[in-house]
Protein backbone atom coordinates (compact mmCIF):
# COMPACT_ATOMS: atom_id res chain seq x y z
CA UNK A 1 22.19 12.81 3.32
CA UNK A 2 24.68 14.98 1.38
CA UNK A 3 23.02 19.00 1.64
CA UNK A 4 22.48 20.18 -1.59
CA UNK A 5 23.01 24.06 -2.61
CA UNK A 6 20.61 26.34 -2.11
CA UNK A 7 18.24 26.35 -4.98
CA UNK A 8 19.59 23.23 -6.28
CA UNK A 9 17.43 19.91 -6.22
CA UNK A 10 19.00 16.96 -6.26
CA UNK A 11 16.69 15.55 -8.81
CA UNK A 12 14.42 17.07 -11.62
CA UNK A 13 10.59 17.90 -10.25
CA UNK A 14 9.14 15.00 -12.43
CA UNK A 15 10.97 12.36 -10.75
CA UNK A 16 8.69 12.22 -7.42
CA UNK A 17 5.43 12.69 -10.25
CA UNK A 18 6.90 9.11 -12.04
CA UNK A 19 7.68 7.53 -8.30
CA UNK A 20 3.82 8.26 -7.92
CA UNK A 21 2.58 6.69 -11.17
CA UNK A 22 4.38 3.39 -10.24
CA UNK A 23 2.87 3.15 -7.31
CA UNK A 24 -0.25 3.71 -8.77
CA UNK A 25 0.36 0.69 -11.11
CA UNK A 26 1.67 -1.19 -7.79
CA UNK A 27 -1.91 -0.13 -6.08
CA UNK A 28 -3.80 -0.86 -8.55
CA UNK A 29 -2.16 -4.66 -9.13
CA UNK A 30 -3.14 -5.62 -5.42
CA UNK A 31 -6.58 -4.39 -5.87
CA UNK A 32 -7.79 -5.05 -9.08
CA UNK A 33 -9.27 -8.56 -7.78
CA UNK A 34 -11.17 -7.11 -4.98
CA UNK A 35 -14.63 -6.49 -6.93
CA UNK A 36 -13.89 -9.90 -9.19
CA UNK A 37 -13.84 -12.46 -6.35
CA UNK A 38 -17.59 -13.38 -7.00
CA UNK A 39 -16.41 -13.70 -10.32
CA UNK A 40 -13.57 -15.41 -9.80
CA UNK A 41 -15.30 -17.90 -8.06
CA UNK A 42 -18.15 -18.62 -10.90
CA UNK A 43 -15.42 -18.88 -13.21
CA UNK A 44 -12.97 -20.91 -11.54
CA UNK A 45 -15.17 -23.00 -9.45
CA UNK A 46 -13.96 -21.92 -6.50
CA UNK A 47 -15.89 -20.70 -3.09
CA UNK A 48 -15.44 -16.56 -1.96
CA UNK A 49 -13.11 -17.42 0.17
CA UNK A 50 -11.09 -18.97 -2.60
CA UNK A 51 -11.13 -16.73 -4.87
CA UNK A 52 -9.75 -14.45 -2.08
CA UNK A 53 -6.30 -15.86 -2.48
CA UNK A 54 -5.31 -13.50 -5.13
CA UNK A 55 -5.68 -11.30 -3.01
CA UNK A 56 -3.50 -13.18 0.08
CA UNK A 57 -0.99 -14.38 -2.60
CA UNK A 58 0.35 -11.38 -4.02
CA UNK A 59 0.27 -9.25 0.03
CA UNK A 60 2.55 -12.64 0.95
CA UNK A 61 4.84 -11.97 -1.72
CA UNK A 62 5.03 -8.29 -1.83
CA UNK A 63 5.56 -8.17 1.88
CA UNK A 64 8.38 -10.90 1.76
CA UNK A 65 10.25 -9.79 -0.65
CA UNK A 66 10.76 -6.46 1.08
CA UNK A 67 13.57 -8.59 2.50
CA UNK A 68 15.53 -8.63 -0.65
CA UNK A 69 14.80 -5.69 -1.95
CA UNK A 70 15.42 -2.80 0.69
CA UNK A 71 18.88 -4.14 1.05
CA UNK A 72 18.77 -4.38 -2.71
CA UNK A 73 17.97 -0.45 -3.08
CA UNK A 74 20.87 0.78 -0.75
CA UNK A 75 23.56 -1.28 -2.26
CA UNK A 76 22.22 -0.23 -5.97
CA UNK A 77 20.27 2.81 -5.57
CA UNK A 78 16.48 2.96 -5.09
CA UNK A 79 15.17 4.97 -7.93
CA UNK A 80 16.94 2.63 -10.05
CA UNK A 81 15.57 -0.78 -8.64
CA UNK A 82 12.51 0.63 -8.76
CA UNK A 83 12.73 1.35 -12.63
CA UNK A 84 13.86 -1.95 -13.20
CA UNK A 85 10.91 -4.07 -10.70
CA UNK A 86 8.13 -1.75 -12.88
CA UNK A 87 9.82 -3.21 -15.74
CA UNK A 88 9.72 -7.07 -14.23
CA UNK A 89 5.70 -5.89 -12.98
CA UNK A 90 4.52 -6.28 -17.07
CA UNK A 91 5.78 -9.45 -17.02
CA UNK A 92 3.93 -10.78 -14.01
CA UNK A 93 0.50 -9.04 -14.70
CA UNK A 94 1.37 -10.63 -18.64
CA UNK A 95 1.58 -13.33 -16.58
CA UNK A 96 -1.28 -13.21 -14.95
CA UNK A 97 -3.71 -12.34 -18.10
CA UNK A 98 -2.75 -15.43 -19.35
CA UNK A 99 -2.99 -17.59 -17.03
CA UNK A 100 -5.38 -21.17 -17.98
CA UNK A 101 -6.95 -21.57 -14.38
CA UNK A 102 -6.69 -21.12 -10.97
CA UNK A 103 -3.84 -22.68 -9.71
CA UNK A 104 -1.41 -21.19 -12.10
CA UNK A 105 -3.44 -17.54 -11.73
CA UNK A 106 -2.30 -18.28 -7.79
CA UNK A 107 1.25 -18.60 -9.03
CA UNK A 108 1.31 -15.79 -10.99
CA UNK A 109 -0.02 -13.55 -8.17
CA UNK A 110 2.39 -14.62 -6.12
CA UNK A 111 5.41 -13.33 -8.93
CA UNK A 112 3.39 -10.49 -9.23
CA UNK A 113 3.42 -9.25 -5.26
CA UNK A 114 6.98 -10.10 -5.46
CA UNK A 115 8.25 -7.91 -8.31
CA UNK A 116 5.47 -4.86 -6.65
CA UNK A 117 7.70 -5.56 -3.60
CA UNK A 118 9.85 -2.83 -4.35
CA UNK A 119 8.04 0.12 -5.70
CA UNK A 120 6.21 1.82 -2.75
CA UNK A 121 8.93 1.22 -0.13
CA UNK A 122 11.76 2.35 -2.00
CA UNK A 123 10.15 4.88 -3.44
CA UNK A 124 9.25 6.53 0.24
CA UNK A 125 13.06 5.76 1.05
CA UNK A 126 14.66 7.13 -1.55
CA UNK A 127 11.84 10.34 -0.55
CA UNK A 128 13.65 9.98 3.07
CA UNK A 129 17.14 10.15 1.60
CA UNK A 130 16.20 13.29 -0.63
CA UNK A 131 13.88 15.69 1.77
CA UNK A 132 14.25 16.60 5.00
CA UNK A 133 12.15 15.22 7.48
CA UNK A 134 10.46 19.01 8.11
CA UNK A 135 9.43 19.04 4.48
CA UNK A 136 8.83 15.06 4.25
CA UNK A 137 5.15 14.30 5.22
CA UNK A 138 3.60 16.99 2.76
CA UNK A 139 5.57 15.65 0.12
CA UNK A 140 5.32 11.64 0.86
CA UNK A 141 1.45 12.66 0.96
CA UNK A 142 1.53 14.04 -2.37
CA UNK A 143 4.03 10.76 -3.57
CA UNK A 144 0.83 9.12 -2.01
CA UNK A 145 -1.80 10.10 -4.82
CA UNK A 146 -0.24 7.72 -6.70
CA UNK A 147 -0.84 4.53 -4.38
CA UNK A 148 -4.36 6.62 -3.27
CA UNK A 149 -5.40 6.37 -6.98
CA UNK A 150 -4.41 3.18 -7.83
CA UNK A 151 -5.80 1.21 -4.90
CA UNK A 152 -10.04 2.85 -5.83
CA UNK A 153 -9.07 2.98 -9.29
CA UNK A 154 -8.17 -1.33 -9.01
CA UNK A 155 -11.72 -1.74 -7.39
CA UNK A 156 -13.04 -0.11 -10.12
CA UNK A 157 -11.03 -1.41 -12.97
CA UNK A 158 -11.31 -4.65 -11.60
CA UNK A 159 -15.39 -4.38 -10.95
CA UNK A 160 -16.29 -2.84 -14.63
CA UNK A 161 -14.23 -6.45 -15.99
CA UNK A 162 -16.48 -8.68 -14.00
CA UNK A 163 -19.63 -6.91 -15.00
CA UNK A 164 -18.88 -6.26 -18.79
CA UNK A 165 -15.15 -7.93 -20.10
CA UNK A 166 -13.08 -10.67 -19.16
CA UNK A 167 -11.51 -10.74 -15.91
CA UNK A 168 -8.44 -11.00 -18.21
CA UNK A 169 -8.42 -7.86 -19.29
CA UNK A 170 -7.06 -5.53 -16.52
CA UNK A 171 -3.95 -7.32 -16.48
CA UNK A 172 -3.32 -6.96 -19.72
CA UNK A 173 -3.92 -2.92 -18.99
CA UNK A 174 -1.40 -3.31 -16.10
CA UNK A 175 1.11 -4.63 -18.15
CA UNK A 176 1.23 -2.44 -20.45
CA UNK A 177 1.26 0.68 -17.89
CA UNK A 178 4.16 -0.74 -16.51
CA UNK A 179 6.34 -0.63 -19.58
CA UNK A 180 5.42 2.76 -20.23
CA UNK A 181 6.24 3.91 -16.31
CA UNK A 182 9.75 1.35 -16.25
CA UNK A 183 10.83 3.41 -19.38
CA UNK A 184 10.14 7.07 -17.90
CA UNK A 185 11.90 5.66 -14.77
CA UNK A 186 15.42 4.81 -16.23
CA UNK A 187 15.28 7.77 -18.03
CA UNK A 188 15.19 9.96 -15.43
CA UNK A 189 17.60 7.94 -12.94
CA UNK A 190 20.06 9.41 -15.93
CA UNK A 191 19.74 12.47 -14.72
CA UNK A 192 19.56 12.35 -11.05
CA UNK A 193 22.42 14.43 -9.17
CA UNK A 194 25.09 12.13 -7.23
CA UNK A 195 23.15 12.94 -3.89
CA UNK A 196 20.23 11.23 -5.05
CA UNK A 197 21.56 8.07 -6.50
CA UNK A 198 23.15 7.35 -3.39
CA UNK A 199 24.66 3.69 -2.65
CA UNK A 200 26.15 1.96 0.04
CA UNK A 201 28.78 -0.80 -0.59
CA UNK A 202 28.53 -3.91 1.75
CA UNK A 203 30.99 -7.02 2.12
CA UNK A 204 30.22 -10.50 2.65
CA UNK A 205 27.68 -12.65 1.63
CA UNK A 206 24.29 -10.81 0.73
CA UNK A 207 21.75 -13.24 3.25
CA UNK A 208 24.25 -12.42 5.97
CA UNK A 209 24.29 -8.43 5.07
CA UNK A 210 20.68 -8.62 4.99
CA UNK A 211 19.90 -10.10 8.12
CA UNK A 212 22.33 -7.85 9.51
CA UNK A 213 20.57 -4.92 8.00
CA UNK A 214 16.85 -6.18 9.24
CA UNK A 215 18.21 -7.20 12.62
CA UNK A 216 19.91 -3.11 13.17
CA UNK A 217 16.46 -1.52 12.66
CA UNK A 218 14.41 -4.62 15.31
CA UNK A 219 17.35 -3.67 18.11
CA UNK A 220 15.65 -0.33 18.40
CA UNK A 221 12.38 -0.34 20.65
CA UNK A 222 10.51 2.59 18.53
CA UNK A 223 10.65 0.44 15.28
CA UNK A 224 8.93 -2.62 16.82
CA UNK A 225 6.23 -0.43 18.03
CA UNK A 226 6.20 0.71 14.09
CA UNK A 227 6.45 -2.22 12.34
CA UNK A 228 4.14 -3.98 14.97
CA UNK A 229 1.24 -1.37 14.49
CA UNK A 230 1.41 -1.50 10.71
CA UNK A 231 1.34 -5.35 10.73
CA UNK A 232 -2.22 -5.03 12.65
CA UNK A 233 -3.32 -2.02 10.57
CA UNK A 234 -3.13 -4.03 7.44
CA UNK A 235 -4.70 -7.19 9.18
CA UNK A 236 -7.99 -4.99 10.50
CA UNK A 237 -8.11 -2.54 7.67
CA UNK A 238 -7.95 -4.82 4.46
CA UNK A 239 -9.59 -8.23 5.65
CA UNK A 240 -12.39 -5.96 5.63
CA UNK A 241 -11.48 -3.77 2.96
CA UNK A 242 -10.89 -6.96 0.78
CA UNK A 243 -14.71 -7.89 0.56
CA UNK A 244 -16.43 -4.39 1.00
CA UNK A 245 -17.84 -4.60 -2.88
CA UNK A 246 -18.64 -7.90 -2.60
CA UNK A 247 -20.48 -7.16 0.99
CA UNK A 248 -22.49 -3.92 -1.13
CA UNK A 249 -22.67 -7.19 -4.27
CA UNK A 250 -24.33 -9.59 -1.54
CA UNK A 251 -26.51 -7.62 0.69
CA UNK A 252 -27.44 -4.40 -1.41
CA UNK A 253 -27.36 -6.00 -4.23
CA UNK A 254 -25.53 -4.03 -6.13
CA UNK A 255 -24.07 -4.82 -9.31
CA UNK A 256 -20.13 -5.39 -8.89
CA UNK A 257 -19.03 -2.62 -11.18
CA UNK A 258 -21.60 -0.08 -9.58
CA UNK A 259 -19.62 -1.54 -6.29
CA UNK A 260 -15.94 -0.88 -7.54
CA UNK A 261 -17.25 2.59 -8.41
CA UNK A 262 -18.55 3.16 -4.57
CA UNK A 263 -15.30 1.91 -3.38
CA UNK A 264 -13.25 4.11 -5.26
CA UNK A 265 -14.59 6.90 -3.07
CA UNK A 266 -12.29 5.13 -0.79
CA UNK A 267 -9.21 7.14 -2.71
CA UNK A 268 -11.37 10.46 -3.22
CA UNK A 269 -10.90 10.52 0.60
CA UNK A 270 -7.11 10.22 0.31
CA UNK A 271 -6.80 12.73 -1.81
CA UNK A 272 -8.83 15.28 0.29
CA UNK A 273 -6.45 13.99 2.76
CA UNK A 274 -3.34 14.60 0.62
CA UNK A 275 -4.60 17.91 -0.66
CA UNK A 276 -4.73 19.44 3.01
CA UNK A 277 -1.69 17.39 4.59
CA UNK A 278 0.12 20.32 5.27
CA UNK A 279 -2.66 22.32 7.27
CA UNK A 280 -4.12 19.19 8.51
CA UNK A 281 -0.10 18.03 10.32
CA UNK A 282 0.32 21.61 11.57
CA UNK A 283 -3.00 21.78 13.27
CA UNK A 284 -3.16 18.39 14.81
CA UNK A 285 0.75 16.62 15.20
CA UNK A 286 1.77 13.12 14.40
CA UNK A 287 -0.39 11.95 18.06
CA UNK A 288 -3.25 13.62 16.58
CA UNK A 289 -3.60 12.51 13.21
CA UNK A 290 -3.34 8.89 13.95
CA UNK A 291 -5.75 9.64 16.74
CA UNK A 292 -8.42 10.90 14.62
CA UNK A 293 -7.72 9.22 11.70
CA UNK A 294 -8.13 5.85 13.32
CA UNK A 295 -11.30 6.96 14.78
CA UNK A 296 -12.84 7.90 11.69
CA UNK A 297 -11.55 5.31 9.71
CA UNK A 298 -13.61 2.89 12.43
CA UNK A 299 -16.76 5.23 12.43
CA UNK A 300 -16.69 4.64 8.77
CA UNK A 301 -16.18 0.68 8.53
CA UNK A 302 -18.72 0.72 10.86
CA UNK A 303 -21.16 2.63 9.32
CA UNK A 304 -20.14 0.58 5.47
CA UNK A 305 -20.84 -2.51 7.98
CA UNK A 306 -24.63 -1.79 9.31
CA UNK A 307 -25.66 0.21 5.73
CA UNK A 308 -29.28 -0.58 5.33
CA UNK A 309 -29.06 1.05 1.78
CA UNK A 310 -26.54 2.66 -0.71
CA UNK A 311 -26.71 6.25 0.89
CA UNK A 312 -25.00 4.98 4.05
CA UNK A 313 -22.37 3.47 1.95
CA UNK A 314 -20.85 6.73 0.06
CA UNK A 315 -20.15 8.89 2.97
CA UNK A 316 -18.65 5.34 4.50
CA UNK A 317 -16.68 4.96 2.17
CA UNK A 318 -15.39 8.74 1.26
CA UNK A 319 -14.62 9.25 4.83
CA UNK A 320 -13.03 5.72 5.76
CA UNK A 321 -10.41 7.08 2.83
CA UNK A 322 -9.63 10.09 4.85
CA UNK A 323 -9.50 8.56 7.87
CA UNK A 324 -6.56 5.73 6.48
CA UNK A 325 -4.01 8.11 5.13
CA UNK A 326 -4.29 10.38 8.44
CA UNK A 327 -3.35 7.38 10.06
CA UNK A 328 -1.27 5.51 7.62
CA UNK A 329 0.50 8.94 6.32
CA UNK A 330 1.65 9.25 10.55
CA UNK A 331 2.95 5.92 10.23
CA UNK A 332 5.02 6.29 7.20
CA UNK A 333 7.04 9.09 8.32
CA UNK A 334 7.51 7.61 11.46
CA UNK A 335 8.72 4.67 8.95
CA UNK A 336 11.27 6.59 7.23
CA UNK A 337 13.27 8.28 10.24
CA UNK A 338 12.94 5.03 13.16
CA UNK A 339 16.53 3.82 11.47
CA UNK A 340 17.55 7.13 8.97
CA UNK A 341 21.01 5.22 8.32
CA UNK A 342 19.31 1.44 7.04
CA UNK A 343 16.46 3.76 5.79
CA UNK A 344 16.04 1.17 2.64
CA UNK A 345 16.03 -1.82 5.36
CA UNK A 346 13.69 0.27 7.77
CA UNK A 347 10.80 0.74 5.04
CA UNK A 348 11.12 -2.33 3.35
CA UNK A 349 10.46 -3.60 7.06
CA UNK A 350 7.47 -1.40 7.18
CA UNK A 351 5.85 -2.50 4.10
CA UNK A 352 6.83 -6.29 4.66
CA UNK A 353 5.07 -5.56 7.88
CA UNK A 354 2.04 -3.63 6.16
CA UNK A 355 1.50 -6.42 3.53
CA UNK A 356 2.14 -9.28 5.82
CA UNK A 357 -0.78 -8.15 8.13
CA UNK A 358 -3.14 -7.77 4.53
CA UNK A 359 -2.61 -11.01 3.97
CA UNK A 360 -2.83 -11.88 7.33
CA UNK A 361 -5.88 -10.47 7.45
CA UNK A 362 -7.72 -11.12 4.32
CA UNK A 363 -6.81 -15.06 4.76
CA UNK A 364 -8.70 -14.67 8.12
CA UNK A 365 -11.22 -13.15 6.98
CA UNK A 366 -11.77 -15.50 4.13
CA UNK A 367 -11.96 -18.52 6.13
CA UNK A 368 -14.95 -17.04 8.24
CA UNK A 369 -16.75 -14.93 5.73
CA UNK A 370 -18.91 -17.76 4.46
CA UNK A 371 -20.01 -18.47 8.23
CA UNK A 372 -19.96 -14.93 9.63
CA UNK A 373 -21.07 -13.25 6.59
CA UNK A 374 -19.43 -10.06 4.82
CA UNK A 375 -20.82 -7.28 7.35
CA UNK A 376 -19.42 -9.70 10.52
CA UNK A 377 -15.71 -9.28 8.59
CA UNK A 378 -16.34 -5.33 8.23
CA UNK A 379 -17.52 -4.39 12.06
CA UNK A 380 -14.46 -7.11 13.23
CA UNK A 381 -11.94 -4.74 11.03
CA UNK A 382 -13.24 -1.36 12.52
CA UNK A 383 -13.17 -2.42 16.23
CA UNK A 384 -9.36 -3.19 15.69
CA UNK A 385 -9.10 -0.72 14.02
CA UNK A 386 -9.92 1.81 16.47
CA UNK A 387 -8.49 0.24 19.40
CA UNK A 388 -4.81 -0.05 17.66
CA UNK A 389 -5.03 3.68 16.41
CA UNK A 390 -5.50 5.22 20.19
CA UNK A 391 -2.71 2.99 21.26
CA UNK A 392 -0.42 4.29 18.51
CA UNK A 393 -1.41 8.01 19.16
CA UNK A 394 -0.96 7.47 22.58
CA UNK A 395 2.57 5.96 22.22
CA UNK A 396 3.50 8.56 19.31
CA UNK A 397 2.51 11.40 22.22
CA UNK A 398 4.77 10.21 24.82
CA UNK A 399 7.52 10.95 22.20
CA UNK A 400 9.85 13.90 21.78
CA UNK A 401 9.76 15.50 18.29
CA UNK A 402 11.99 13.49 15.93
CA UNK A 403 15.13 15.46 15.02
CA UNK A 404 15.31 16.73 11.18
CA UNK A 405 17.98 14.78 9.24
């Protein structure tokens, strides 16, 4: 990273504020369905658990095609494919408003994770390749509002439709955000200093270059601990996460807009978390957070999973928020320094990893939900849950401090 004079940004202060809106728009794709799958499933004559594969579609895609695009950023310059994939994203969610059933909704999904591939992870790259790593976490926490937003505000969004419009709707909503976000994107990739639209040339044929790049960041024995732990944090958290408003729909009866809106409490707790970052990594350390972030984030799925009645439910869900980006927030920086030199390749890798295990997870989940029922699928997702954050604290402890570059 090229050291910029004192004073002297190396990109205007909006630029991080527009990174944050896209991947609100990216959040708020993947969840939009969440509080329509009973919906989905009148309309479309599906079962539950087939209706959840809008959800597994578009975590499939977006986590594969992390493999094209974090090579993608570093040869082009992140900010820049990430202007251009917001632009492709109001095609897709176009794409998926008007789509005349369910297998061609599937299909669009499925363009639709892959062009939301590139937004989050090059976003925190390009975030890596501009701060330094002491200043990093505070501000990849504040980048995180964005995503924090979008994923309560899709529940929401996506619960209102199924109560009161078409499920149509939202995506034509999405769409349109998009364009809007694309445009304020390019424009400010304009005026970005040198340092910040940083490339890297590579020879040879591009599948060879990227399996090259993927294969540098495995060889080293921190990232696999990484990219492993994220791959079972998205498995445990969002196969539950993926049918918490139908599970307050089914058993306390709630109505699925009144649901979304519960849910999105789920984000009010990341941004407590994202307001305090700073005091919050002093006083407890990388070990620490995902320590007690796990364990609240599986004191809270638990208590969501055994609510007798709505007022279990909102502290549940407010603090199972907090608990996610303590953890998820330690993993992310750990993300962007395990290979600083492939950083595009070592992200991407992290959110293939992250949206593999969702739909992983939610696929699992959907197959037993109909036999296990919606509050099985919740306490399953907070045991692992807990068990996987201790490990990770535990492993993150034995750890010197990672140098500042």
């Amino acid at each position: 990273m090229t050291a910029q004079p004192e004073g002297e940004p190396a990109f205007p202060l909006a630029a991080v504020m527009y990174l944050a809106l896209a991947s609100f728009g990216s959040a708020l794709s993947l969840r939009v369905t969440d509080a329509q799958l009973p919906r989905l499933a009148a309309e479309l004559g599906v079962s539950l658990g087939g209706a959840s594969y809008v959800v597994t579609t578009f975590s499939i895609a977006y986590g594969v095609s992390q493999l094209f695009f974090g090579p993608l950023g570093d040869r082009h310059g992140k900010y820049l494919v990430v202007a251009w994939a917001c632009m492709a994203c109001a095609a897709t969610a176009a794409a998926c408003a008007l789509a005349p059933g369910y297998p061609t909704l599937l299909a669009a999904r499925l363009l639709a994770g892959a062009t939301a591939g590139a937004i989050i992870p090059l976003s925190m790259a390009w975030i890596g390749d501009v701060v330094p790593y002491e200043q990093r976490q505070p501000v990849l926490a504040r980048f995180l509002t964005g995503q924090i937003l979008g994923l309560s505000s899709g529940v929401l969004v996506g619960g209102f439709a199924a109560d009161h419009m078409s499920w149509r709707v939202p995506f034509i909503g999405i769409a349109l955000l998009f364009v809007v976000i694309g445009a304020l994107l390019l424009s400010t990739n304009r005026r970005l200093q040198a340092s910040a639209r940083q490339t890297r040339s590579a020879d040879g044929p591009m599948l060879r270059r990227t399996m090259s790049e993927f294969s540098e960041v495995l060889r080293k024995p921190w990232a696999r601990v990484v990219l492993l732990t994220v791959f079972l944090e998205g498995a445990f958290l969002y196969g539950a996460f993926a049918f918490i408003a139908s599970h307050l729909h089914r058993v306390l009866g709630m109505s699925l807009s009144s649901a979304g809106t519960v849910v999105m409490l789920f984000g009010m707790g990341g941004l407590v978390f994202a307001g305090s970052a700073s005091r919050v990594v002093a006083a407890l350390g990388e070990s620490g957070l995902a320590r007690w972030g796990g364990l609240l984030l599986a004191g809270s799925l638990l208590l969501i999973g055994i609510a007798p009645n709505l007022w279990w439910a909102l502290p549940g869900c407010l603090a199972s928020g907090l608990g996610f980006y303590m953890l998820h927030n330690t993993l992310q920086i750990n993300a962007t320094q395990m290979a600083p030199e492939r950083r595009g390749a070592a992200v991407a890798s992290f959110a293939s990893c992250f949206y593999l295990g969702q739909s992983v997870g939610v696929a699992v989940a959907g197959e037993l939900v109909e036999r296990s029922g919606t509050a099985a699928i919740i306490l399953m997702g907070s045991a692992g849950v807990l068990l996987l954050s201790q490990h990770f604290g535990w492993r993150r402890s034995q750890r010197p401090r990672v140098p500042a570059v």
